[in-house]
N, C-alpha and C. Protein backbone atom coordinates (compact mmCIF):
# COMPACT_ATOMS: atom_id res chain seq x y z
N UNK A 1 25.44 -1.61 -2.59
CA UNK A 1 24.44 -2.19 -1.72
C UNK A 1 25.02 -2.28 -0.32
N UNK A 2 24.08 -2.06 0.63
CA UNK A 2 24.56 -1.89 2.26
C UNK A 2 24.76 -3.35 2.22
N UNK A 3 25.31 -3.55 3.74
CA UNK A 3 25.08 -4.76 4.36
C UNK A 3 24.13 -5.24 4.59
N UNK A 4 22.72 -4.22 4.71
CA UNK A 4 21.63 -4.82 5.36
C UNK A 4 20.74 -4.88 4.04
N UNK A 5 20.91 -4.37 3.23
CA UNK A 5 20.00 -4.55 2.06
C UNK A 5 20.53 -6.24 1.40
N UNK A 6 19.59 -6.73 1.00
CA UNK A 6 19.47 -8.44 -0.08
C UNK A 6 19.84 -7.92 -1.34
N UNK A 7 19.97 -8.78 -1.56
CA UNK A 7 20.18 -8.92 -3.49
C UNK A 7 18.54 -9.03 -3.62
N UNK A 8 17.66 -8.42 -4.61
CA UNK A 8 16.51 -9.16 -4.74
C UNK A 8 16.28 -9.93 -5.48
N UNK A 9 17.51 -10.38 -6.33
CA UNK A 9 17.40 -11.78 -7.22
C UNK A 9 17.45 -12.78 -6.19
N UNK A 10 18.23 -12.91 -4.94
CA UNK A 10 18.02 -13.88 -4.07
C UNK A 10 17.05 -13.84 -3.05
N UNK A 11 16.08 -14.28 -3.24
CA UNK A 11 15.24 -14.12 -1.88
C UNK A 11 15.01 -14.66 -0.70
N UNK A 12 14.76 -13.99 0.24
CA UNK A 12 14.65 -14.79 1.81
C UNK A 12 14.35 -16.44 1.47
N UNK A 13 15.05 -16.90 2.67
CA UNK A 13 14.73 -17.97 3.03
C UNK A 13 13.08 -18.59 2.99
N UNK A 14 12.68 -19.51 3.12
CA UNK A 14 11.17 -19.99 2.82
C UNK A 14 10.27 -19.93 4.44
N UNK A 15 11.86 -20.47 5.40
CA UNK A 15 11.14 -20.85 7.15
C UNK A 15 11.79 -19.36 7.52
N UNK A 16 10.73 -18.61 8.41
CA UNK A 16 11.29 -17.79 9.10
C UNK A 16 10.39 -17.96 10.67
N UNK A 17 11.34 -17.51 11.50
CA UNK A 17 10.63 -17.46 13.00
C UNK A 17 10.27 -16.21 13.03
N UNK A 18 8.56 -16.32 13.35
CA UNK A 18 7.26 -15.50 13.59
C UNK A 18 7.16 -15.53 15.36
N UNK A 19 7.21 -14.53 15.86
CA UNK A 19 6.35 -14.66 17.16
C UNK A 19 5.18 -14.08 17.18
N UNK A 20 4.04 -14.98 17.11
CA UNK A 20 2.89 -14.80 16.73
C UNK A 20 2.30 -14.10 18.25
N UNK A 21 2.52 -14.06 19.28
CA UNK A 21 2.18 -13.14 20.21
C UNK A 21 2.25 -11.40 20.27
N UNK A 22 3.60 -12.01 19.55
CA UNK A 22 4.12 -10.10 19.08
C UNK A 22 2.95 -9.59 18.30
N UNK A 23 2.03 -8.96 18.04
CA UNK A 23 1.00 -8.41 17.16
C UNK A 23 1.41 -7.14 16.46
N UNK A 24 2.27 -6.58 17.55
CA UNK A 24 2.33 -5.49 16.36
C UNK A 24 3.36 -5.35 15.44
N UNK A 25 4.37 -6.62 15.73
CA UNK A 25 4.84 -6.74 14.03
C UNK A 25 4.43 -7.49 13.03
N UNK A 26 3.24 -8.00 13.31
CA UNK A 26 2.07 -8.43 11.96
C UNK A 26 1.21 -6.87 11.74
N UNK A 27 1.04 -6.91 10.35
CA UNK A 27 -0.02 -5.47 9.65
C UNK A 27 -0.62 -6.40 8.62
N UNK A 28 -1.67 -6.12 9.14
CA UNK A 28 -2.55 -6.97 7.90
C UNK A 28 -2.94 -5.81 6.78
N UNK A 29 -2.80 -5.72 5.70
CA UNK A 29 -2.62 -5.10 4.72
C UNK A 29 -3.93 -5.01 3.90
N UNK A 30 -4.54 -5.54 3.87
CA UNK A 30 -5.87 -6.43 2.78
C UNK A 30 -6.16 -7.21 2.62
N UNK A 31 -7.49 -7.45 1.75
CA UNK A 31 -8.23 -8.69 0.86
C UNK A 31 -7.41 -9.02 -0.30
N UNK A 32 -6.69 -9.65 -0.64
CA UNK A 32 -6.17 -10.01 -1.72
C UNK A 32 -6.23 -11.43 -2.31
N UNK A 33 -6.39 -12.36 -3.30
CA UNK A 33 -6.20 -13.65 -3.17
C UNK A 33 -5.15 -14.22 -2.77
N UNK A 34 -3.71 -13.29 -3.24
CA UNK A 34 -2.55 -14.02 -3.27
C UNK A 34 -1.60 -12.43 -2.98
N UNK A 35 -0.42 -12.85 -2.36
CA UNK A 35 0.63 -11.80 -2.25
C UNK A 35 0.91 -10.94 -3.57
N UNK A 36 0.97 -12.44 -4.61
CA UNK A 36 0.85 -11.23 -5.79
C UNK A 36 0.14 -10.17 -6.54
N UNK A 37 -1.31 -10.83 -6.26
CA UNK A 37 -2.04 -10.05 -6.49
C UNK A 37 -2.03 -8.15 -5.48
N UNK A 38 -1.58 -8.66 -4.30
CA UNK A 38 -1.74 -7.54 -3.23
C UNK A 38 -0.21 -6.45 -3.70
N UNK A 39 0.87 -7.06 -4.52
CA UNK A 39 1.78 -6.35 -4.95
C UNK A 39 1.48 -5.88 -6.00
N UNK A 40 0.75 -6.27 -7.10
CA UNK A 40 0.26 -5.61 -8.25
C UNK A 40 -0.38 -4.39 -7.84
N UNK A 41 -1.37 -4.72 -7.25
CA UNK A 41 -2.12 -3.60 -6.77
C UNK A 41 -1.56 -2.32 -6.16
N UNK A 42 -0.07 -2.42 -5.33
CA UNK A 42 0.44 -1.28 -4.91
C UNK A 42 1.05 -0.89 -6.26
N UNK A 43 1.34 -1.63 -6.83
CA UNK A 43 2.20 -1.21 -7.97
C UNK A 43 1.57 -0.28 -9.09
N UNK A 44 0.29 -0.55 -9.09
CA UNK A 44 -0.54 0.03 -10.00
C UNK A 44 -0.99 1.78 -9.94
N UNK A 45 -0.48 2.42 -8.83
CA UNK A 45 -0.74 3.58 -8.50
C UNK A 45 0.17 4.07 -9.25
N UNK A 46 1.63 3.33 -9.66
CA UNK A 46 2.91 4.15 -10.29
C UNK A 46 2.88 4.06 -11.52
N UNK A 47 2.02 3.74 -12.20
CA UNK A 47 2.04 3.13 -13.73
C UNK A 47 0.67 4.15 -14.16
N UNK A 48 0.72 4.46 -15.67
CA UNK A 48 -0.42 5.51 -16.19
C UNK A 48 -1.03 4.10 -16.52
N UNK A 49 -2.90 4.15 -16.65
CA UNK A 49 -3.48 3.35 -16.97
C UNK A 49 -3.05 3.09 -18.62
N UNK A 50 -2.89 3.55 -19.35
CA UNK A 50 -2.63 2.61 -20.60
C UNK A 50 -1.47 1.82 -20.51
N UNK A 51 -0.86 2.04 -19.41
CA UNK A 51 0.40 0.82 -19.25
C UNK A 51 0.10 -0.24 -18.53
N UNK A 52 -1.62 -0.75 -17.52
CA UNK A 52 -1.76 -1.03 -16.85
C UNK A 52 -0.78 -2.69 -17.71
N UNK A 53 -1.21 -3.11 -18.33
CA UNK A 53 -0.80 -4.36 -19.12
C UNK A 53 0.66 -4.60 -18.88
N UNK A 54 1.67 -3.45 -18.42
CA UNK A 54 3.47 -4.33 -18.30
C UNK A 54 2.94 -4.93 -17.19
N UNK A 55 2.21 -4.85 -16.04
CA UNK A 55 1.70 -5.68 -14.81
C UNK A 55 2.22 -6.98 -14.76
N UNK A 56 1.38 -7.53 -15.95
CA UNK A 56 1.06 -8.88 -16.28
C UNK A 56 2.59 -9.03 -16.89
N UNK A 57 3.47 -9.06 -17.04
CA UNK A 57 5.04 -9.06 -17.14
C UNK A 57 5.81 -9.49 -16.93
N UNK A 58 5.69 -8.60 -15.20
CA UNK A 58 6.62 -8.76 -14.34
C UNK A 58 6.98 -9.94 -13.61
N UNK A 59 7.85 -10.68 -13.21
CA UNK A 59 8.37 -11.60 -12.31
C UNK A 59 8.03 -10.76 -10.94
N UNK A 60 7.05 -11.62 -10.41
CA UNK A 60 6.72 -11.45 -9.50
C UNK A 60 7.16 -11.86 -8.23
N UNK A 61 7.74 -12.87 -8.15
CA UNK A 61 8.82 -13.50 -7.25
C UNK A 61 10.11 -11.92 -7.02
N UNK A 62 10.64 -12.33 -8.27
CA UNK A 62 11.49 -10.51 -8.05
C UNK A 62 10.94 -9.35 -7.67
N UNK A 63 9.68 -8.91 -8.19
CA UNK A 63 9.32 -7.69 -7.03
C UNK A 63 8.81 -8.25 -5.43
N UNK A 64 8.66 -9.40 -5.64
CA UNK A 64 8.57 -9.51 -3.86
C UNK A 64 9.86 -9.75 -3.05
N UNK A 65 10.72 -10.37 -3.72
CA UNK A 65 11.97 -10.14 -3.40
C UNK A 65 12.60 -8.83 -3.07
N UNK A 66 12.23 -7.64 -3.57
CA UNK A 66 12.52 -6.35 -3.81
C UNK A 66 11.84 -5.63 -2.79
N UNK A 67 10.64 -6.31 -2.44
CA UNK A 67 9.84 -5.68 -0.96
C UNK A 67 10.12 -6.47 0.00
N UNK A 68 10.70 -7.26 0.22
CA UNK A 68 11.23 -8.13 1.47
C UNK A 68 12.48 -7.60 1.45
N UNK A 69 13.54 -6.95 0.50
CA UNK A 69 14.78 -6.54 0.50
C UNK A 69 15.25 -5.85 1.86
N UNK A 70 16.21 -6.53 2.05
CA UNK A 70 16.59 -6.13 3.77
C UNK A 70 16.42 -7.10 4.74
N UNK A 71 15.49 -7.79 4.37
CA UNK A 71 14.78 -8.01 5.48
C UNK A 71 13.92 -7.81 6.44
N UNK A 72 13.13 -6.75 6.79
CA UNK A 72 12.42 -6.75 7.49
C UNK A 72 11.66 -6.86 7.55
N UNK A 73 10.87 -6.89 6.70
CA UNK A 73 9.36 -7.78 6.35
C UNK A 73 9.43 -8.58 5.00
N UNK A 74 8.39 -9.62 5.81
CA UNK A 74 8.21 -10.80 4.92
C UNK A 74 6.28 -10.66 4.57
N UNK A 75 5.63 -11.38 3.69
CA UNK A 75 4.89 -10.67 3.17
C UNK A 75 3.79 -12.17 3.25
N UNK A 76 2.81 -12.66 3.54
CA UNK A 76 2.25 -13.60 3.74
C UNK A 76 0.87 -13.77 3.46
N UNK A 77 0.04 -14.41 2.85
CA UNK A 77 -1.18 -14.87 2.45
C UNK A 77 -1.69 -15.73 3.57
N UNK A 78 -3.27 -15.23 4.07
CA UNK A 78 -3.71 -16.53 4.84
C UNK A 78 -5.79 -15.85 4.31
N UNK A 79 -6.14 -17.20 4.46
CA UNK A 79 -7.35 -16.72 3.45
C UNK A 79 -7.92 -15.76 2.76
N UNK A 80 -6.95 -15.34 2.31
CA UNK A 80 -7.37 -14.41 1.34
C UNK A 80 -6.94 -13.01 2.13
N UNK A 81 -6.41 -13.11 3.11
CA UNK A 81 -5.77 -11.98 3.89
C UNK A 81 -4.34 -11.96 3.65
N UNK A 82 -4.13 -10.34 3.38
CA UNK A 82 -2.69 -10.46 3.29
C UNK A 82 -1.76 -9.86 4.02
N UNK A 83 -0.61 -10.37 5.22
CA UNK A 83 -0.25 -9.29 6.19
C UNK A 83 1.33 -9.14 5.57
N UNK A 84 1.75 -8.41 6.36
CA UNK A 84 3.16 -7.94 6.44
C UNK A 84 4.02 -8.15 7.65
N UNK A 85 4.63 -8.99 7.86
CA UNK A 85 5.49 -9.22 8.93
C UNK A 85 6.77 -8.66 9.76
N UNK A 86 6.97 -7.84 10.24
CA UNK A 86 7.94 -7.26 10.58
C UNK A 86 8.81 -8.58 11.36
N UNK A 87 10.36 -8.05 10.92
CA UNK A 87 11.63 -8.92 11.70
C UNK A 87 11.94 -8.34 13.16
C-alpha cells in the first residue's frame, strides 16, 4: 500500500474541512436515500443479476471506506442527494 492510499478497514475521520465556495470539488452524483444505497447501486453493474442478493451482505461502512481510500473524496448524503467531495 502507497503512502497515499488508507487502510479501508480504517476510515476517514467523521469532521472534514469542506470549502463550500469551491463548487467544483462537490459532484453531485444522484437521488439516492442514503450513501449506501448510492454505493450499492454502482456496485450492481459488476455483479450478474442472480447474484444481485451478496449486495445485501456486504459491510457497507467497508466499501465506503474503500471509495474514500486515499482520500480524496468523501461521499455525503443531503436530502436525498448524494455528492462526492473532492480534497
Amino acid at each position: 500500500m502507497s503512502d497515499d492510499d488508507q487502510d479501508p478497514t480504517n476510515p476517514l475521520p467523521d469532521e472534514v474541512d469542506i470549502d463550500l465556495d469551491d463548487t467544483e470539488s462537490i459532484e453531485e452524483l444522484g437521488t439516492y436515500p442514503t450513501v449506501d444505497a448510492y454505493l450499492q447501486d454502482q456496485l450492481e453493474v459488476y455483479i450478474h443479476s442472480d447474484g444481485l442478493w451478496i449486495l445485501d451482505c456486504l459491510d457497507m461502512a467497508k466499501v465506503l471506506a474503500r471509495f474514500e481510500c486515499g482520500g480524496r473524496f468523501r461521499y455525503y448524503a443531503e436530502n436525498g442527494r448524494i455528492f462526492r467531495i473532492g480534497q
